[in-house]
N, C-alpha and C. Protein backbone atom coordinates (compact mmCIF):
# COMPACT_ATOMS: atom_id res chain seq x y z
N UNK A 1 -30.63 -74.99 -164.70
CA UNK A 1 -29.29 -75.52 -164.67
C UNK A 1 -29.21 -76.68 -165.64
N UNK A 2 -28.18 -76.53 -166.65
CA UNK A 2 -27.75 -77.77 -167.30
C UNK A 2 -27.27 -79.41 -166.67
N UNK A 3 -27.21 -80.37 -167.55
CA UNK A 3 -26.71 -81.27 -166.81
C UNK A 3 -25.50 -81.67 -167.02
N UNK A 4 -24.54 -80.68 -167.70
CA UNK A 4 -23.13 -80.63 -168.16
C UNK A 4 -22.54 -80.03 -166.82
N UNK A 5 -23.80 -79.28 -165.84
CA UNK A 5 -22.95 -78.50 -164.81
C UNK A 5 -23.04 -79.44 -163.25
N UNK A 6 -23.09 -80.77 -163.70
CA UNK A 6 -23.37 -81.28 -162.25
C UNK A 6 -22.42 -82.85 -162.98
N UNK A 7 -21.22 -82.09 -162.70
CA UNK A 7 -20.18 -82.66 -162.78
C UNK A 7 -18.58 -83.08 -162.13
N UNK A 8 -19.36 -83.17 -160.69
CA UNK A 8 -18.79 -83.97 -159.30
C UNK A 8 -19.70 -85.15 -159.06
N UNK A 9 -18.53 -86.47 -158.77
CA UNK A 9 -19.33 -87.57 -158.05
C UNK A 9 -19.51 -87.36 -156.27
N UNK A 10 -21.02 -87.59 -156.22
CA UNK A 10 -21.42 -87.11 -154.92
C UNK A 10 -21.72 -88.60 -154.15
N UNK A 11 -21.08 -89.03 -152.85
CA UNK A 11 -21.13 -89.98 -152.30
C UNK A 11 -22.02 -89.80 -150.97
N UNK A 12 -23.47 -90.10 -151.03
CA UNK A 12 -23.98 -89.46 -149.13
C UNK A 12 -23.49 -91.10 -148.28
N UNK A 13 -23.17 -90.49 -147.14
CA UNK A 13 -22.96 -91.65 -146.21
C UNK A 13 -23.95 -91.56 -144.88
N UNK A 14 -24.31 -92.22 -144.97
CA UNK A 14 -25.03 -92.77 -143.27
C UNK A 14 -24.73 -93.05 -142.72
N UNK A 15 -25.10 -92.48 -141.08
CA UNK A 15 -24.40 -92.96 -139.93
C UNK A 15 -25.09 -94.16 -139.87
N UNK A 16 -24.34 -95.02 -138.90
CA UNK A 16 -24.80 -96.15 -138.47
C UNK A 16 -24.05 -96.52 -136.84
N UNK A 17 -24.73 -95.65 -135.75
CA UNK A 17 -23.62 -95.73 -134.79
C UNK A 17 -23.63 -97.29 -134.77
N UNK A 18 -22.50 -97.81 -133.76
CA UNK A 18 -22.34 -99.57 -133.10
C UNK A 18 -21.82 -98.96 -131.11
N UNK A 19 -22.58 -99.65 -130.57
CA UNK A 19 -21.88 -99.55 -129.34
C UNK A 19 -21.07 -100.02 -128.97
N UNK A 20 -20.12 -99.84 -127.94
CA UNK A 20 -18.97 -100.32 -127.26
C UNK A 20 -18.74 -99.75 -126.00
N UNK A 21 -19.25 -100.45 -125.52
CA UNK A 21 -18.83 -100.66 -123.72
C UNK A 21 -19.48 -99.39 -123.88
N UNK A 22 -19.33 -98.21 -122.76
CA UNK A 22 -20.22 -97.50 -122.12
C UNK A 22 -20.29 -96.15 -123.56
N UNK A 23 -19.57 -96.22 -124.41
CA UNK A 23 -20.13 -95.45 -125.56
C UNK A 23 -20.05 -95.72 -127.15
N UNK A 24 -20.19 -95.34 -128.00
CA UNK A 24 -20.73 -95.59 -129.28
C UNK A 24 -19.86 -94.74 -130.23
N UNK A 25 -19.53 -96.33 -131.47
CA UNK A 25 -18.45 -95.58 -132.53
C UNK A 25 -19.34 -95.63 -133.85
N UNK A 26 -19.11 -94.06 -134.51
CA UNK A 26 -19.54 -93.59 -136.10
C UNK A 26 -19.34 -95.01 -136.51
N UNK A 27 -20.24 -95.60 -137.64
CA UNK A 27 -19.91 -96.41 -138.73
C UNK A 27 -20.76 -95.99 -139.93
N UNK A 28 -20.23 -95.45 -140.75
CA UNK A 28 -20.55 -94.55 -142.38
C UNK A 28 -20.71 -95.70 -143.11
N UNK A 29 -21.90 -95.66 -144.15
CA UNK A 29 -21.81 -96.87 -145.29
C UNK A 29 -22.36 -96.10 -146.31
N UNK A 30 -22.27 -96.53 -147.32
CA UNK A 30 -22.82 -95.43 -148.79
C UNK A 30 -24.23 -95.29 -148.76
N UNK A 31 -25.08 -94.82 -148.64
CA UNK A 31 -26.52 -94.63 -149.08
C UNK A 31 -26.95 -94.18 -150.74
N UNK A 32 -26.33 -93.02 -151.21
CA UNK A 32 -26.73 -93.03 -152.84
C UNK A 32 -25.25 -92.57 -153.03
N UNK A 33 -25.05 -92.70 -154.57
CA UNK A 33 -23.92 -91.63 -155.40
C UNK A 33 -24.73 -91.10 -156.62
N UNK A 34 -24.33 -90.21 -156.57
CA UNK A 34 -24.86 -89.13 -157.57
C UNK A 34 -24.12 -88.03 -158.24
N UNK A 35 -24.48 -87.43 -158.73
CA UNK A 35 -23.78 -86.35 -159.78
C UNK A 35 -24.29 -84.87 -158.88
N UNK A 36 -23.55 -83.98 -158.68
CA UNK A 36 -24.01 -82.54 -158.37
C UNK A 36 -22.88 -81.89 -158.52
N UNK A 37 -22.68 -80.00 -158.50
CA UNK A 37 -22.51 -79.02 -158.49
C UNK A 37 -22.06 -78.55 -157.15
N UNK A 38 -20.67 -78.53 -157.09
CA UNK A 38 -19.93 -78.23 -155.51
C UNK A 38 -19.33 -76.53 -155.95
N UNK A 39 -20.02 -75.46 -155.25
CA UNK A 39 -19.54 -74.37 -155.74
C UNK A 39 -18.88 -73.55 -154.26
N UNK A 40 -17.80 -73.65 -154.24
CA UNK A 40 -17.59 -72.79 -152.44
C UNK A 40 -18.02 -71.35 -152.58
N UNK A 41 -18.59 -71.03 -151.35
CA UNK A 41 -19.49 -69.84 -150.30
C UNK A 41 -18.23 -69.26 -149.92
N UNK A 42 -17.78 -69.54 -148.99
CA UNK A 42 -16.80 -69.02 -147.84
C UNK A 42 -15.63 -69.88 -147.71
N UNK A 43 -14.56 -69.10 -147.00
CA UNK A 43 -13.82 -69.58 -146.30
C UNK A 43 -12.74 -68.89 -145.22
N UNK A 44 -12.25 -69.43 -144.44
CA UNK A 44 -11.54 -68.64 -143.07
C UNK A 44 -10.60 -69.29 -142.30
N UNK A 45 -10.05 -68.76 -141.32
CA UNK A 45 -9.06 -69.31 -140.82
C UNK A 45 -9.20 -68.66 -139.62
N UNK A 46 -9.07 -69.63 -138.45
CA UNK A 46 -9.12 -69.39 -137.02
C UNK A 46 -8.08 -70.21 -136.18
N UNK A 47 -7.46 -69.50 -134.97
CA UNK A 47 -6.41 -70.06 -134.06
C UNK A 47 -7.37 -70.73 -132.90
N UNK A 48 -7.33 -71.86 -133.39
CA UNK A 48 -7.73 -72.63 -132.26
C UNK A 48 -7.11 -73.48 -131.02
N UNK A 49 -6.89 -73.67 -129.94
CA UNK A 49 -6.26 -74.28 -129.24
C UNK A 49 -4.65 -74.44 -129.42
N UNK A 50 -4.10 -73.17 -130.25
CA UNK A 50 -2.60 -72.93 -130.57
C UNK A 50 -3.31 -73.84 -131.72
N UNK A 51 -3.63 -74.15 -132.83
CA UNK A 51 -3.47 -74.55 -133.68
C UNK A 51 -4.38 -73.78 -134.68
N UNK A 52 -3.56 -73.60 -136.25
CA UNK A 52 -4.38 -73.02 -137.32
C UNK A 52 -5.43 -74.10 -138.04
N UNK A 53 -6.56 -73.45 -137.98
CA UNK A 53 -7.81 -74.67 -138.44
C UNK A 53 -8.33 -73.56 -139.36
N UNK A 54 -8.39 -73.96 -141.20
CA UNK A 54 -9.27 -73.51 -142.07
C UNK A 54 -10.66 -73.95 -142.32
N UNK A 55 -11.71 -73.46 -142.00
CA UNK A 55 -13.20 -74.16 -142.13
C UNK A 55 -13.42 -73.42 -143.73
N UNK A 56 -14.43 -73.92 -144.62
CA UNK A 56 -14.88 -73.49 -145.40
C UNK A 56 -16.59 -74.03 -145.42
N UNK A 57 -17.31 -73.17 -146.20
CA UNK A 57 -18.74 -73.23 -146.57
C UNK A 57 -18.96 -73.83 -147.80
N UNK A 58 -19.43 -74.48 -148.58
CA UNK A 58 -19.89 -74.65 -150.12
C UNK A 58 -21.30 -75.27 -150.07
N UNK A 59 -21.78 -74.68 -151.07
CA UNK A 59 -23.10 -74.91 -151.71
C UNK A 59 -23.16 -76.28 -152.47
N UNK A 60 -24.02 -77.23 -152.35
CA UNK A 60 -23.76 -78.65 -153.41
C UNK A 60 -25.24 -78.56 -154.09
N UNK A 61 -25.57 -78.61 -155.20
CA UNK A 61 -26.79 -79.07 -155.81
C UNK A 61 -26.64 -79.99 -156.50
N UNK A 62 -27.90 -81.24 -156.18
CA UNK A 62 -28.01 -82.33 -157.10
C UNK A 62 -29.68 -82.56 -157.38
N UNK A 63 -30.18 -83.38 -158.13
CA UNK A 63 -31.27 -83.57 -158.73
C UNK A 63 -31.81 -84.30 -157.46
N UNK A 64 -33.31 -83.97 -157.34
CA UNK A 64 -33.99 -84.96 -156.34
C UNK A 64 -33.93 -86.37 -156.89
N UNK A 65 -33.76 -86.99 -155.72
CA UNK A 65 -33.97 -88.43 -155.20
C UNK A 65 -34.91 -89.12 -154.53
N UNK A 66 -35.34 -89.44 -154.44
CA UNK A 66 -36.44 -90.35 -153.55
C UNK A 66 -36.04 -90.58 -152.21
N UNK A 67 -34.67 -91.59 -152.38
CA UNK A 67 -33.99 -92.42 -151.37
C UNK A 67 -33.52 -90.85 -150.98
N UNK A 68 -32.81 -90.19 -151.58
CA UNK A 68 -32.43 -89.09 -150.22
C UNK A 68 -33.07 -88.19 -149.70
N UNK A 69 -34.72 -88.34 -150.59
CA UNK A 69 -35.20 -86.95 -149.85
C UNK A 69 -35.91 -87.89 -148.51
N UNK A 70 -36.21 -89.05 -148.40
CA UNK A 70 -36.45 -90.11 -147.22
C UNK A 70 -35.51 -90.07 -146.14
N UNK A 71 -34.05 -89.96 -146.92
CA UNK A 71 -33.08 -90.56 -145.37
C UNK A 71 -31.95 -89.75 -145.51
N UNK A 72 -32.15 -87.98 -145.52
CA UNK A 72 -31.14 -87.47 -145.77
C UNK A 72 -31.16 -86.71 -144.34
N UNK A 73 -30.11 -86.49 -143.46
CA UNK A 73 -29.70 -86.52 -142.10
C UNK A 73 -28.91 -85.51 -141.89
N UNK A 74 -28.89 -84.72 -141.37
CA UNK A 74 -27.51 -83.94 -140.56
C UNK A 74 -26.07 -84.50 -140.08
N UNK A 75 -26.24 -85.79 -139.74
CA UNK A 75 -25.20 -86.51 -139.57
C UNK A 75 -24.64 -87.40 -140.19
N UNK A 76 -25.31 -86.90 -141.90
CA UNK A 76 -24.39 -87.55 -142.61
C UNK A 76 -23.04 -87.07 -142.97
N UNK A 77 -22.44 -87.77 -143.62
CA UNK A 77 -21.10 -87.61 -144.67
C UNK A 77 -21.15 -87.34 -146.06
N UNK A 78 -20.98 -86.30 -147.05
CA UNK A 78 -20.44 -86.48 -148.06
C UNK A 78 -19.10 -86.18 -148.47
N UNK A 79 -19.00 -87.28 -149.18
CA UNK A 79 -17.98 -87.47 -149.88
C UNK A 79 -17.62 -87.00 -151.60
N UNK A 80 -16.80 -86.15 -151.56
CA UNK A 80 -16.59 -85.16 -153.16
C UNK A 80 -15.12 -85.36 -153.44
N UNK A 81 -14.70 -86.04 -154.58
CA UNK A 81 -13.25 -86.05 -154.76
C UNK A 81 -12.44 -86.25 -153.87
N UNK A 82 -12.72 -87.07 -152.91
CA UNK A 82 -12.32 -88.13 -151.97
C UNK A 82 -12.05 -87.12 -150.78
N UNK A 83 -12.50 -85.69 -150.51
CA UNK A 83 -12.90 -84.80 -149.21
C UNK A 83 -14.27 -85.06 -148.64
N UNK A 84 -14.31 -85.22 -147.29
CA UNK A 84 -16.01 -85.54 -146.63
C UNK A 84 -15.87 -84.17 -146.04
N UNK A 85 -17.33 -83.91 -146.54
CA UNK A 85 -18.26 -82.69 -146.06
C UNK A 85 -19.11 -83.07 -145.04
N UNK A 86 -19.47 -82.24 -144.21
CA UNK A 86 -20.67 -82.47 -143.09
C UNK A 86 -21.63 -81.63 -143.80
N UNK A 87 -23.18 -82.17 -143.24
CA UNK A 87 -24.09 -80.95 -144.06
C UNK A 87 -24.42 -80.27 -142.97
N UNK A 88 -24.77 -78.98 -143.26
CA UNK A 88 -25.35 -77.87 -142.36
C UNK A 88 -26.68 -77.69 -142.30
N UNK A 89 -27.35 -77.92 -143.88
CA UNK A 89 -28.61 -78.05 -143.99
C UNK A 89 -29.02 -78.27 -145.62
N UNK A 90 -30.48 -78.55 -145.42
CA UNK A 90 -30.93 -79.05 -146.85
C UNK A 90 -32.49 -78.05 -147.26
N UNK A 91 -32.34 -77.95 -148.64
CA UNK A 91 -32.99 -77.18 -148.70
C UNK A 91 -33.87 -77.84 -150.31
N UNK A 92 -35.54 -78.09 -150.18
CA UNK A 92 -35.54 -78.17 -151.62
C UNK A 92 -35.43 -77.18 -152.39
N UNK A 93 -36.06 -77.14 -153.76
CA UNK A 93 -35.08 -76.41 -154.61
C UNK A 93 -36.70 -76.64 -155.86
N UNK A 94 -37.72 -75.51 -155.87
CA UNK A 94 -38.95 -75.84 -156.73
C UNK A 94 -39.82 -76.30 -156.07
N UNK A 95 -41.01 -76.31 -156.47
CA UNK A 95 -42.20 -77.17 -156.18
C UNK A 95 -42.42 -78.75 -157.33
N UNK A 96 -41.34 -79.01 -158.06
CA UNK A 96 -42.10 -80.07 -158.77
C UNK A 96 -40.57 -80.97 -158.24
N UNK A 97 -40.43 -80.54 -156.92
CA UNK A 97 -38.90 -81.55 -156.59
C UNK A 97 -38.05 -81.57 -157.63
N UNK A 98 -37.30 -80.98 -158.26
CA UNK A 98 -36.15 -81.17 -159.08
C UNK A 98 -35.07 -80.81 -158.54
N UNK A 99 -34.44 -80.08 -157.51
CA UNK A 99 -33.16 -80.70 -156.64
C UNK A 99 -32.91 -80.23 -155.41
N UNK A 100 -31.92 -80.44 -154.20
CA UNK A 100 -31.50 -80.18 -153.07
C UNK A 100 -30.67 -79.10 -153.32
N UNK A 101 -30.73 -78.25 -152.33
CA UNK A 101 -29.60 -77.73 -152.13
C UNK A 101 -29.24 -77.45 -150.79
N UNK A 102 -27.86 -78.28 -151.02
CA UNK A 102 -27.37 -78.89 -149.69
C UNK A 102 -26.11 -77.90 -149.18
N UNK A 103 -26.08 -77.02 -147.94
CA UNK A 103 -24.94 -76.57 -147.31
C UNK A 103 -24.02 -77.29 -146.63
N UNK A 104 -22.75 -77.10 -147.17
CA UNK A 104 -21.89 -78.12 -146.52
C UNK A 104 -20.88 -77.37 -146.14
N UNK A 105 -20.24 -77.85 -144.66
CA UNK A 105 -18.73 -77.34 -144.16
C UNK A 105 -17.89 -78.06 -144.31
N UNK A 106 -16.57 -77.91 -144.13
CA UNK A 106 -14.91 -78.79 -144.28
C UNK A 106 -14.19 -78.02 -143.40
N UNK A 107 -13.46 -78.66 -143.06
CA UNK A 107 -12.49 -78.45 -141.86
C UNK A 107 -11.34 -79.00 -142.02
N UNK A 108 -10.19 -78.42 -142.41
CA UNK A 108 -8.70 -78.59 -142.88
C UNK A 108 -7.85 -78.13 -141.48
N UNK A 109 -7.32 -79.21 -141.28
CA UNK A 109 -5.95 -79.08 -140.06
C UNK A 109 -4.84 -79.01 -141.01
């Protein structure tokens, strides 16, 4: 892969729960930004609770990191052209670490 083709800014966020009284609120802060390749998998549409909810799938690849191959989480956030993705899972990508490839869902009300 070229590096003309990893041309989305990629924002990972970390949870950081905080408690409050008998339960605990998300607090997201930036961990890296980076450059990767957002290509969509899937997408669908389901009636949920009387309401129409579109989920979609996309594939993200970016170059290994250090800091994210250390503290990269399921419960993070990314952030792509100001939409947050949840990840589904991470996958390396080679034996000499040269990048992730990260499954991500979205969920449009």
């Amino acid at each position: 892969m070229g590096v003309g083709e990893l041309n989305k800014i990629v924002v990972f966020k970390s949870n950081t729960p905080t408690t409050q009284g008998a339960g605990a609120k998300d607090g997201y802060s930036t961990l890296l930004t980076t450059r990767g390749r957002l290509r969509k998998l899937s997408g669908a549409r389901n009636l949920t609770f009387g309401e129409l909810v579109e989920s979609s799938s996309y594939e993200l690849k970016v170059r290994y990191e250090q800091t994210l191959a250390d503290n990269i989480k399921r419960n993070m956030k990314v952030e792509i052209d100001g939409k947050i993705y949840t990840i589904d899972s991470v996958e390396q990508v080679e034996e000499k670490r040269k990048y992730f490839l990260i499954a991500l869902k979205r969920k449009d009300r």
